[in-house]
Every structure is written in structure tokens, then in C-alpha cells.
Protein backbone atom coordinates (compact mmCIF):
# COMPACT_ATOMS: atom_id res chain seq x y z
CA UNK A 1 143.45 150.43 157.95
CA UNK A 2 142.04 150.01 154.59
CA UNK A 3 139.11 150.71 152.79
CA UNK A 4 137.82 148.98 149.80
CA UNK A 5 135.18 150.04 147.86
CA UNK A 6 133.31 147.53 145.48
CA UNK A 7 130.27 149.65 145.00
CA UNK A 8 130.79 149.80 141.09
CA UNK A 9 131.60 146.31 140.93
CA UNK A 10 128.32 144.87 143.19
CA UNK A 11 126.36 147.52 141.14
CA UNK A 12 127.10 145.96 137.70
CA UNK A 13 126.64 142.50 139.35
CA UNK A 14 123.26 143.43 140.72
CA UNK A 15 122.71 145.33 137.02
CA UNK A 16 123.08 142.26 135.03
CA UNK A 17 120.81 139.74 137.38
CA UNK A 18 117.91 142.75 136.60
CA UNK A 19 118.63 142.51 132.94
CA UNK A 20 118.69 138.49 133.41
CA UNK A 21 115.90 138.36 135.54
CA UNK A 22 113.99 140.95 133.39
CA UNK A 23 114.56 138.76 130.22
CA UNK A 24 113.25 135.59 132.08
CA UNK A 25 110.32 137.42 132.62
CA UNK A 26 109.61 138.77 129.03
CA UNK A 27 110.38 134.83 127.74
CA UNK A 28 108.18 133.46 130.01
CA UNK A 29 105.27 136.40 129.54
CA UNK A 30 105.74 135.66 125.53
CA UNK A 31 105.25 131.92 126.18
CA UNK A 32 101.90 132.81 127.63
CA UNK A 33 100.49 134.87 125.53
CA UNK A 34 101.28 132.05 123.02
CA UNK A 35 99.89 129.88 125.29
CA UNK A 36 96.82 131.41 125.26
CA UNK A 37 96.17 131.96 121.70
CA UNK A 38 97.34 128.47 121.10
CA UNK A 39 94.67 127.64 123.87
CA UNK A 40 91.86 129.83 122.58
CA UNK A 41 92.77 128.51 118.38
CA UNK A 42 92.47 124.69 120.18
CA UNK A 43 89.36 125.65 121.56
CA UNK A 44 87.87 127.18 118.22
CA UNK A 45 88.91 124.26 115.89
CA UNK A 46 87.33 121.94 118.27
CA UNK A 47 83.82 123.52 118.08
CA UNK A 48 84.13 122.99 114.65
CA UNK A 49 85.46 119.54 114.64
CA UNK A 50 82.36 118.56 117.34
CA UNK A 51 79.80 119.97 115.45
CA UNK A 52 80.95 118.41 111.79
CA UNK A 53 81.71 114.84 113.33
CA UNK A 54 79.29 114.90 116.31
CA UNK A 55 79.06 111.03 117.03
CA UNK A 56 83.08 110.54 116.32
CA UNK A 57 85.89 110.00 118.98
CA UNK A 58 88.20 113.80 117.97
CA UNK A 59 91.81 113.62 118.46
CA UNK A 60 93.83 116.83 116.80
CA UNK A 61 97.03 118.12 117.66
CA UNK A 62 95.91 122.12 117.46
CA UNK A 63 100.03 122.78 117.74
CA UNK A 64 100.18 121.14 114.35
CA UNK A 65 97.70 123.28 112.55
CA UNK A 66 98.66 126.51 113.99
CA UNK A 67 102.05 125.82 113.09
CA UNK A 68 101.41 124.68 109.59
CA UNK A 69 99.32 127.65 109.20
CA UNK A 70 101.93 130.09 110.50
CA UNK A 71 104.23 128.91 108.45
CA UNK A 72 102.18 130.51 105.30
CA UNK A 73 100.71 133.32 107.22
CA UNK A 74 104.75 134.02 106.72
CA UNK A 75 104.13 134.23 103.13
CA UNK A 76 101.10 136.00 102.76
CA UNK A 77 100.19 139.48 102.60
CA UNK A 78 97.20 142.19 102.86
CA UNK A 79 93.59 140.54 104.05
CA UNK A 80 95.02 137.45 103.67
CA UNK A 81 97.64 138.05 106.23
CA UNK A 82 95.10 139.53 108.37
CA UNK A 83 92.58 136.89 108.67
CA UNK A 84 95.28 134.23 109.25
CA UNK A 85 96.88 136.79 111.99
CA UNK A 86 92.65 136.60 113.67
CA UNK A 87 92.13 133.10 112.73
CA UNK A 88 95.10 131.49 114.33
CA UNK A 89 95.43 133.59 117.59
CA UNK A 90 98.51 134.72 116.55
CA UNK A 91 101.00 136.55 119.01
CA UNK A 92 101.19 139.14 116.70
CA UNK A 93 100.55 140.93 112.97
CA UNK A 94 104.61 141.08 112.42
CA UNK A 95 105.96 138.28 110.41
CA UNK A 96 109.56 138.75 112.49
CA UNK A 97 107.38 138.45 115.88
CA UNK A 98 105.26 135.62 114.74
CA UNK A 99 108.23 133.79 113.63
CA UNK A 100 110.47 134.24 116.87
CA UNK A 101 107.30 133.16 119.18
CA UNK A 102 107.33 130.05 117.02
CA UNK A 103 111.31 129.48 117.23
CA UNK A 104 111.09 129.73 121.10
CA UNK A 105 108.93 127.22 121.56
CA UNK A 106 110.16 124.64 118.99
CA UNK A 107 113.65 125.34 120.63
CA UNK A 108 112.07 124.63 124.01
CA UNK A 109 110.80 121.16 122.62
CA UNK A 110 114.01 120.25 120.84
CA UNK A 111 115.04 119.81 124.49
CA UNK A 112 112.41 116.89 125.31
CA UNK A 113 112.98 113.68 125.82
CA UNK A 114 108.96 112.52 124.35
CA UNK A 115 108.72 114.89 121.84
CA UNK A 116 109.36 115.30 118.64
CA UNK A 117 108.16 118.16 116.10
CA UNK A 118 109.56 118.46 111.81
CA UNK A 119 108.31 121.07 109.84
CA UNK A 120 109.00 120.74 105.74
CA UNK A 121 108.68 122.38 102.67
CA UNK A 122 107.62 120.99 98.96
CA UNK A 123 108.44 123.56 96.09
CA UNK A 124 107.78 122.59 92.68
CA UNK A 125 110.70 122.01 90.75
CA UNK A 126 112.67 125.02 89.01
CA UNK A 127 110.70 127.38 92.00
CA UNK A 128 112.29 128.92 94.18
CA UNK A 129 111.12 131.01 97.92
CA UNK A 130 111.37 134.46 98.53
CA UNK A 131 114.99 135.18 100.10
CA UNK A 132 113.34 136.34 103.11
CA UNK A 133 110.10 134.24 103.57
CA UNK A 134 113.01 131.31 103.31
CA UNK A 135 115.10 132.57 105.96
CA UNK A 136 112.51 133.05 108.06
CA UNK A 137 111.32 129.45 107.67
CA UNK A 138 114.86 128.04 107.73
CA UNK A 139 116.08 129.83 110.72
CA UNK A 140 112.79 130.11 113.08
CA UNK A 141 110.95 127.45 112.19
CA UNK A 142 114.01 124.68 111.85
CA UNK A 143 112.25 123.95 108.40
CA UNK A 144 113.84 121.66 105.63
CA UNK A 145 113.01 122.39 101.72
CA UNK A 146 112.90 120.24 98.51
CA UNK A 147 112.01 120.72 95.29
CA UNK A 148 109.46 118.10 94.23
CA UNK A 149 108.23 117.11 90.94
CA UNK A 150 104.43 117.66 91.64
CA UNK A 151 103.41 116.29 87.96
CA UNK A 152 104.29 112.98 89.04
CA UNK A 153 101.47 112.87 91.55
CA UNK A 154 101.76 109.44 92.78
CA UNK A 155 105.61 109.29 92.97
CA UNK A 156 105.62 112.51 95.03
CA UNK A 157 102.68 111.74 97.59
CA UNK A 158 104.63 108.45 97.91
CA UNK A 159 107.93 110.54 99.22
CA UNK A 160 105.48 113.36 100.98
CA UNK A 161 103.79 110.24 102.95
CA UNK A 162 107.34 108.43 103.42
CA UNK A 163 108.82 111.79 105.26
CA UNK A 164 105.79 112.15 107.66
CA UNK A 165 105.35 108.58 108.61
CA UNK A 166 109.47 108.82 109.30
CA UNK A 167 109.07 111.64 111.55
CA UNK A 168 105.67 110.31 113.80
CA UNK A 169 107.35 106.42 113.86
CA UNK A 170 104.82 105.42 111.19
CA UNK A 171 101.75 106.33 112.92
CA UNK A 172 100.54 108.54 110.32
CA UNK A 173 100.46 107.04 107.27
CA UNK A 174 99.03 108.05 103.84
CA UNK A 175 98.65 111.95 104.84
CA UNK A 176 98.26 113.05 101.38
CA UNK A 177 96.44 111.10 98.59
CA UNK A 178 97.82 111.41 94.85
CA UNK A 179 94.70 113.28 93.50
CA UNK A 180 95.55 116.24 96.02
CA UNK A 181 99.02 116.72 93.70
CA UNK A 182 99.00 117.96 90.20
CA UNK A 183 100.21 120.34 87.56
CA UNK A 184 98.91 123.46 89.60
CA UNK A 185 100.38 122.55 92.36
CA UNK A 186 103.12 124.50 93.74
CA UNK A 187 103.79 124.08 97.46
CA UNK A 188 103.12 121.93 100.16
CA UNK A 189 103.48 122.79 103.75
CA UNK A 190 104.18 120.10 106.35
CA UNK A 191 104.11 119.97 110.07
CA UNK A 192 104.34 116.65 112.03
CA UNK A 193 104.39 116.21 115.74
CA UNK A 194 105.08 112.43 117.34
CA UNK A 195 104.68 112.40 121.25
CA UNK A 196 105.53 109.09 123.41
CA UNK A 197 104.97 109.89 127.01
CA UNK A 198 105.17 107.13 129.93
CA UNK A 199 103.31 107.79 132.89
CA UNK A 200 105.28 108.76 136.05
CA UNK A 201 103.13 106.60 137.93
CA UNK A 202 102.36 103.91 135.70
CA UNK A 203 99.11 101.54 135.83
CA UNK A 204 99.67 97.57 136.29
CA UNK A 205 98.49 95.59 133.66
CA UNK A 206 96.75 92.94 136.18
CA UNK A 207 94.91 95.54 138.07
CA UNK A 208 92.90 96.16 134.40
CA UNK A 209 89.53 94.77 133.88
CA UNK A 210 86.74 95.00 131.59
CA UNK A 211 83.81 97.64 133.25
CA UNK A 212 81.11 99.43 131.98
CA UNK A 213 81.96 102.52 129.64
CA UNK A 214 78.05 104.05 129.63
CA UNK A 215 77.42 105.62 126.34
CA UNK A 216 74.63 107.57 127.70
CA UNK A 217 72.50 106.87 130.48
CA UNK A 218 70.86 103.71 129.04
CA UNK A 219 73.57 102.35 126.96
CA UNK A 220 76.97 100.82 128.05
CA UNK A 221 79.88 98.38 126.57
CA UNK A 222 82.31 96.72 128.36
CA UNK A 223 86.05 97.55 127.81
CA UNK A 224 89.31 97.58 129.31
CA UNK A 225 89.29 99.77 132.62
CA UNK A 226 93.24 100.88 134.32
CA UNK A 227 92.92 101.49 137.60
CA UNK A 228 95.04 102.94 140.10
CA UNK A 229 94.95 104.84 143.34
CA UNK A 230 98.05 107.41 143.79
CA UNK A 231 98.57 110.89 144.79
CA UNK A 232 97.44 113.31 141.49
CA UNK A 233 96.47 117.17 140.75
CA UNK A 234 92.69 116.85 141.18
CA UNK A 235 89.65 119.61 141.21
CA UNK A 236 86.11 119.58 141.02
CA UNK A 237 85.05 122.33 138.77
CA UNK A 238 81.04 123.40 139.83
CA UNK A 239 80.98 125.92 137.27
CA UNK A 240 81.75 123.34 134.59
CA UNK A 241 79.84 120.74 136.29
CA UNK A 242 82.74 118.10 135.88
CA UNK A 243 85.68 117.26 137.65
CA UNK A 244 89.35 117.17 136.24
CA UNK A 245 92.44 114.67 137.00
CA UNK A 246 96.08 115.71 135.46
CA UNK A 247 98.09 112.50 134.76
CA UNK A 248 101.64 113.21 134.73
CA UNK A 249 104.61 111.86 132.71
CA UNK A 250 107.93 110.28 133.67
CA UNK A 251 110.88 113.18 133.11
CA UNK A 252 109.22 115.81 131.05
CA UNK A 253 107.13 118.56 132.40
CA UNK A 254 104.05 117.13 129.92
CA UNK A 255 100.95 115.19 131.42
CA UNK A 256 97.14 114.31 129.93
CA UNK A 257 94.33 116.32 131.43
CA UNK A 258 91.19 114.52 131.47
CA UNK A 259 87.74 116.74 132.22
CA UNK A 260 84.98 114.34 133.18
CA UNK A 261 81.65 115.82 133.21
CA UNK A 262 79.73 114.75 136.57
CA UNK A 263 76.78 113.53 134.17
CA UNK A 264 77.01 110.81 131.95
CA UNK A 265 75.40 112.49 128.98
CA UNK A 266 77.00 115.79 130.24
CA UNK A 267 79.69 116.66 127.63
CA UNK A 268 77.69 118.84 125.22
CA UNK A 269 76.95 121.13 128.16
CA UNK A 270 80.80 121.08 129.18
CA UNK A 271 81.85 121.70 125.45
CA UNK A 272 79.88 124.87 125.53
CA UNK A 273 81.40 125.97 128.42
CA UNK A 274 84.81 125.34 127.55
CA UNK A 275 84.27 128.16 125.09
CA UNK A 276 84.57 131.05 127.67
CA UNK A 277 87.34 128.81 130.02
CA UNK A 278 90.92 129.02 129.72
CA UNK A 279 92.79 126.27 130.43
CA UNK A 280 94.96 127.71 132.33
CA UNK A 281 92.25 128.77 135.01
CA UNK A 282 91.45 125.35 135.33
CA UNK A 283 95.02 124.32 135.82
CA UNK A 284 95.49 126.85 138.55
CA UNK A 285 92.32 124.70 140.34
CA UNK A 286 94.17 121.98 140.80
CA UNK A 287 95.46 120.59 143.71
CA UNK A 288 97.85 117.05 144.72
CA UNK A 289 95.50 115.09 146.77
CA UNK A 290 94.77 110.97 146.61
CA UNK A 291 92.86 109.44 144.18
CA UNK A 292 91.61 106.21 142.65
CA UNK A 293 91.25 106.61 138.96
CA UNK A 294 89.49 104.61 136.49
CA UNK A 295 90.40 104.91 133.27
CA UNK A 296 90.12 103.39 129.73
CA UNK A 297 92.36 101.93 127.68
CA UNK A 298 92.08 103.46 124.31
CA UNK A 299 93.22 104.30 120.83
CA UNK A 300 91.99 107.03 118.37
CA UNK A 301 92.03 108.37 115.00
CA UNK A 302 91.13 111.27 113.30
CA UNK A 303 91.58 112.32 109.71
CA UNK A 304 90.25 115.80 108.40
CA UNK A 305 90.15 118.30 105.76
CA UNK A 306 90.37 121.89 107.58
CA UNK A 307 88.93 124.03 104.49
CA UNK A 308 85.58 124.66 105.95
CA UNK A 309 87.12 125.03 109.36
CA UNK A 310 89.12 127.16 108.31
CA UNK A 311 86.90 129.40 106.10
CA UNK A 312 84.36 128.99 109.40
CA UNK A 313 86.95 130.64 111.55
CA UNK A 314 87.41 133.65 109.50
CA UNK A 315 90.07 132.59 106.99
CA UNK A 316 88.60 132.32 103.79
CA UNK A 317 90.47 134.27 102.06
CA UNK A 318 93.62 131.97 101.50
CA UNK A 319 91.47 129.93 99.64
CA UNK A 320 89.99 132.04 97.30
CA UNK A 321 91.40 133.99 93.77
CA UNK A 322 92.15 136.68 95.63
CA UNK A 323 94.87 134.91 98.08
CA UNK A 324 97.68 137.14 98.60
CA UNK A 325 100.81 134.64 99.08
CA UNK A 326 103.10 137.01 97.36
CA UNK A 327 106.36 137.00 99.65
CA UNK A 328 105.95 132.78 99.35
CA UNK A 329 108.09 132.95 95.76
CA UNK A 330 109.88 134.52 93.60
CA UNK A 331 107.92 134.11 90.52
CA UNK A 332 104.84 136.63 89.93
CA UNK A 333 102.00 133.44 89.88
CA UNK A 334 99.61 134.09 92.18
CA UNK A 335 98.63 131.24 94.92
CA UNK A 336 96.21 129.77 97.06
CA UNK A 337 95.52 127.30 99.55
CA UNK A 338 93.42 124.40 97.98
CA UNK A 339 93.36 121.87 101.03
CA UNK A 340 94.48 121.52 104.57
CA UNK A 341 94.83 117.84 105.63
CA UNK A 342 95.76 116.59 109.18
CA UNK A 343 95.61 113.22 110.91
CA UNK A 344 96.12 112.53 114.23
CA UNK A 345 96.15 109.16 116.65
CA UNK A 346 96.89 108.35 119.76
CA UNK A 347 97.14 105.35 122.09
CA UNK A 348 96.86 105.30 125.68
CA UNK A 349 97.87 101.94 128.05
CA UNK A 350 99.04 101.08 131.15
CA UNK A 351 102.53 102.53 130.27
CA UNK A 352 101.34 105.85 129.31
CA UNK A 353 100.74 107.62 125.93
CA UNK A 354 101.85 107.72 122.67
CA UNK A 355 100.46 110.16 119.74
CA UNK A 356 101.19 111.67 116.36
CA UNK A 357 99.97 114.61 114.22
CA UNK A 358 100.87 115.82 111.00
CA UNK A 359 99.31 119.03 109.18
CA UNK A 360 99.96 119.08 105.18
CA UNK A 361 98.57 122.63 103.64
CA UNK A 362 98.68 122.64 99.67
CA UNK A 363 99.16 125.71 97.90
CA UNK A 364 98.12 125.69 94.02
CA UNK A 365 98.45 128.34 91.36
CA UNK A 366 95.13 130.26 91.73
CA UNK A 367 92.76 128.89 88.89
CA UNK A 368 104.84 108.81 146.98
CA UNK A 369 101.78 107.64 148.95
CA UNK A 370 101.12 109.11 151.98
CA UNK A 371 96.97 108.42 152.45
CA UNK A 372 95.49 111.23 154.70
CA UNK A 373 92.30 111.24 153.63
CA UNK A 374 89.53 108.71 152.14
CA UNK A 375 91.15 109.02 148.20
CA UNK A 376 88.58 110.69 145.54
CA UNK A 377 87.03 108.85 142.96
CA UNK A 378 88.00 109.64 139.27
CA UNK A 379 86.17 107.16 137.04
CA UNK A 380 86.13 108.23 133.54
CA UNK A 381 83.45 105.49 132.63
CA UNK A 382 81.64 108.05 130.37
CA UNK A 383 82.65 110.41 127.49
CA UNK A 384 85.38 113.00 128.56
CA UNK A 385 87.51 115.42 126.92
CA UNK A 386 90.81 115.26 127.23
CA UNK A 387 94.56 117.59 126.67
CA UNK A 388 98.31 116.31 126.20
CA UNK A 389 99.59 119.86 127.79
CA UNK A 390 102.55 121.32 129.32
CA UNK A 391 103.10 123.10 132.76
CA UNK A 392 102.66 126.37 130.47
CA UNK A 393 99.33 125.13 129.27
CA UNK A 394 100.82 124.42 125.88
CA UNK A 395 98.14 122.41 123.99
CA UNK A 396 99.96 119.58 122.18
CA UNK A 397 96.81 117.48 121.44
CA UNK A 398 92.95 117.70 122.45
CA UNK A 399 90.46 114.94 122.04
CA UNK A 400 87.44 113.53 123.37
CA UNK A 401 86.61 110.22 123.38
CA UNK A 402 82.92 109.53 123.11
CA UNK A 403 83.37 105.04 122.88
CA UNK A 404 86.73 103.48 123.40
């Protein structure tokens, strides 16, 4: 008779699955908490956007910005730092933190099969970037640089313009404008995002007819209605007074989340309470259930210059004489931020959804069917706001489309 002990053995096994497991959970707690500030920046830019273009179909891609942005907040230093750390909901006030939360997600989307995300740097030529503010943009945030010969304004917005419509398949187009570019200028930081998404359950093309879209409750137009009735994550939400529908897509773990308010004129009221909601509550609501939607074709775009957004969320600094962008590059110029440009669009069919971002921030020297029930009705045949986002509640793009 023999006895063989293992307990050593089983007790390293079981040692390693708690160090395994208990990384899992810190990676997926850290994607959260970016989540959530990503959720919470979306939700402050937005405001902003409403109340500056307040009769205007919105489409941003709040990654995009916060990205962009991050990518100097690397750079900067003191109040500067500070304010961009508030403004942007960032995960944290360390520059090594920041930068890793940002690496694990674009790692993360490097993996997708409708996504695609390019970050890029434009340094005036004979400049060079700190050692460590270039390492940290290299390595984290998968970021390309190349010096540029800013003096040459129209030759360089020409190759700034040619690399962004590249990257979003030449939805964005003319991102930068040659009067942006001059002798001050020293850096430009780019972020672009292109997204192509086809539905998992798609729409047919002959089930699509022109219906009423009501502009308010005395106005309507008639244009292109999909309809479709399938098996979706549905909720009514009473204490937003609207009702939400998330549209999946095919192989990716992305899908559009439209929030209908119940009223036809009711998307002010919803707007303000979006303010204190998470999305992530409201994703928890929902639940698989059948339902006929109604839904407009559409397509969007949205160009804007972020400076007062920016300075209206706290971050004025950056654009000011007293910027502190001193770990940006080596030489001893001060800079600051003179504009922040993005332009997004996006184009929803029958097929699915395709959209494109792309965030430019110029520094300058400072001077199965199964029907059990009767299905719900979804008819977005009124304004709505609406969310590309992932199962983590990643917000890729936001919108709201007031006329189609």
C-alpha cells in the first residue's frame, strides 16, 4: 500500500487560478472604472454640444476626444495636468496609470473585427519629444510620429487630411483646414476611430417604407422607415420617461442603443436626465423579449471646434499662456493648445452601421424567434438619442438625431 501525497502540488495549482482569477478581476474592475468616466466625459461633452447646436442632428465619438486629450494630458504638467485629469474623467492623476488604462483598451479593440482606432503624432521639423512622454505614447497608446514641415501649411494639412481619411475609409475628409497650420505651430495630435458594424439580425430592404418621422407634435416628414420584428434587449425606463431597444451586431460584442422618449417632443426632458444616469444602469434594465421595431434610415454629420467645450468643462488652462506642456519636448518653448477639431459621421441601413471619428488637437508655441407574447412596439418615429457601445458600456459614439 502506497500513499501519495500531492498536497503541495494541488496547492500551487489552486494558488495560481487565485492569482489568475484575481487578475481577471482587477482587468475587468479597471475597464469599468474607465467605463464610467468615459461614460460620465460622453455625457458632459454632449450637454455642451446640445446646448451650442440645439436644432442640429449630434453625432461624436466621445472615445476619440478623450483619447486625443489623454494623449497631451501625458505631456502636461501642474494645473494643467490637473484640470485635464477632472475634465476628461480620467482613471487616474498618474501619467503611467492613465496610459496603461488607455493601452488595455486599445489592445482589446485591436482584436475586433468592425473596429478600427490610429492615434498619430505631428512634430515640427528639427523637434523632437521628451524620451519619456514618447515612450509612453509609442508603447501605450500604439502611436506613430512624423516630423512635419508646419510652414508649409497647405502641403501639410494636405498629408494630415490624407492620413485620417486613410484610417476612417475616407469618411472624414478635410479634418484640418490650412489656416489652423503655421509658423507657431508645433504639434498636432490625432486620434481617428472608423467603425463598420452589420446587424446580427439584419432588416430587409423591401420591408422599408416611407412613414411619418414627427418633428414635434404638429410637424412630420416622410422618410425611409426599417422595420422588423425579432427577439431584442428591450426596457421601458419610467424614471426617464422613454423606452430603450439595444440592436446588436453580427460577431463583435458591439450593438447601437437607441433611447426613445415616450413623448414626441420629449428629448429635452430625457437629456436632462441623462445627466444623473449611467449607462450602465440602464443596460442592466434590459431584458431579451420580442419586438417590432421601426426605425429610420439615416446618415449624420458633425463637425466641431471643442475650445469652448473644453474651457466649459473645466479645462481652460491648456489653452491659455500659462499651459504647462513641459514633458511634450525637449526644447524649453512653452506650448499651448490653440484648437481641438473633431468630425464625426455615421450611416445606418438595413445592413447595419457604419461610422468614423477623428479628433486633431493643435499645440502652438504660446504667443431565433420563438413568439410568446404579443411583441412590443419600438417605433423611433420621433427624435431619439442614440450609443454605438460595448457589453462594458464602452461609449464608442453618441448622437441624437433630431430629422433624418
Amino acid at each position: 500500500m502506497a500513499l501519495i501525497y500531492k498536497l503541495p502540488q494541488i496547492s500551487g495549482h489552486i494558488a495560481k487560478m487565485l492569482l489568475l482569477i484575481q487578475a481577471l478581476l482587477q482587468a475587468q474592475d479597471q475597464s469599468s472604472i474607465f467605463s464610467r468616466g468615459l461614460a460620465k466625459f460622453s455625457i458632459n461633452v454632449y450637454t455642451k454640444l446640445v446646448a451650442n447646436n440645439p436644432n442640429d442632428n449630434i453625432i461624436f465619438s466621445p472615445f476619440s476626444i478623450q483619447t486625443c486629450a489623454a494623449m497631451a494630458r501625458l505631456g502636461a504638467s501642474g494645473r494643467t495636468a490637473t484640470q485635464l485629469d477632472r475634465g476628461l474623467n480620467l482613471i487616474s492623476n498618474n501619467e503611467i496609470e492613465i496610459a496603461e488604462s488607455f493601452h488595455n483598451v486599445l489592445a482589446a479593440f485591436e482584436k475586433s473585427s468592425v473596429l478600427r482606432i490610429a492615434n498619430k503624432i505631428y512634430i515640427k521639423s528639427g523637434y523632437q519629444l521628451r524620451d519619456e512622454f514618447s515612450s509612453l505614447i509609442f508603447k501605450k497608446f500604439l502611436s506613430g510620429v512624423e516630423p512635419i514641415d508646419f510652414t508649409q501649411n497647405e502641403k501639410a494639412a494636405r498629408a494630415i487630411n490624407s492620413w485620417v481619411e486613410q484610417r476612417t475609409e475616407n469618411l472624414i475628409k478635410d479634418l484640418i483646414s490650412p489656416s489652423a497650420l503655421d509658423e507657431n505651430t508645433q504639434l498636432v495630435l490625432i486620434n481617428a476611430v472608423h467603425f463598420k458594424g452589420t446587424w446580427a439580425r439584419q432588416f430587409l430592404e423591401f420591408d422599408t417604407r416611407n412613414e411619418n418621422f414627427y418633428l414635434n407634435n404638429d410637424n412630420s416628414i416622410k422618410v425611409p422607415i426599417m422595420i422588423m420584428t425579432e427577439r431584442f434587449r428591450y426596457a421601458k425606463l419610467d424614471f426617464l420617461d422613454a423606452t430603450a431597444l439595444e440592436l446588436p451586431y453580427e460577431d463583435s460584442n458591439w450593438s447601437l442603443l437607441i433611447l426613445l422618449p415616450n413623448r414626441k417632443t420629449g428629448l429635452p426632458h430625457l437629456e436632462r436626465k441623462l445627466r444623473g444616469t449611467q449607462l450602465s444602469q440602464i443596460r442592466e434594465k434590459l431584458y431579451l423579449t420580442e419586438v417590432t421595431v421601426k426605425l429610420p434610415k439615416f446618415k449624420s454629420e458633425f463637425k466641431v471646434e471643442l475650445k469652448n467645450t473644453f474651457e466649459q468643462l473645466g479645462m481652460s488652462e491648456m489653452f491659455s499662456d500659462k499651459a504647462d506642456f513641459s514633458r511634450m519636448i525637449t526644447s524649453p518653448e512653452q506650448l499651448k493648445v490653440s484648437k481641438i477639431f473633431h468630425k464625426a459621421v455615421i450611416d445606418v441601413n438595413e445592413r447595419g452601421t457604419e461610422a468614423a471619428a477623428a479628433t486633431a488637437m493643435i499645440a502652438e508655441l504660446t504667443s431565433l424567434r420563438i413568439p410568446l407574447q404579443k411583441p412590443k412596439n419600438f417605433y423611433a418615429d420621433h427624435p431619439f438619442n442614440y450609443y454605438i457601445i460595448n457589453n462594458q458600456s464602452t461609449v464608442l459614439f453618441a448622437g441624437k438625431l433630431l430629422n433624418p
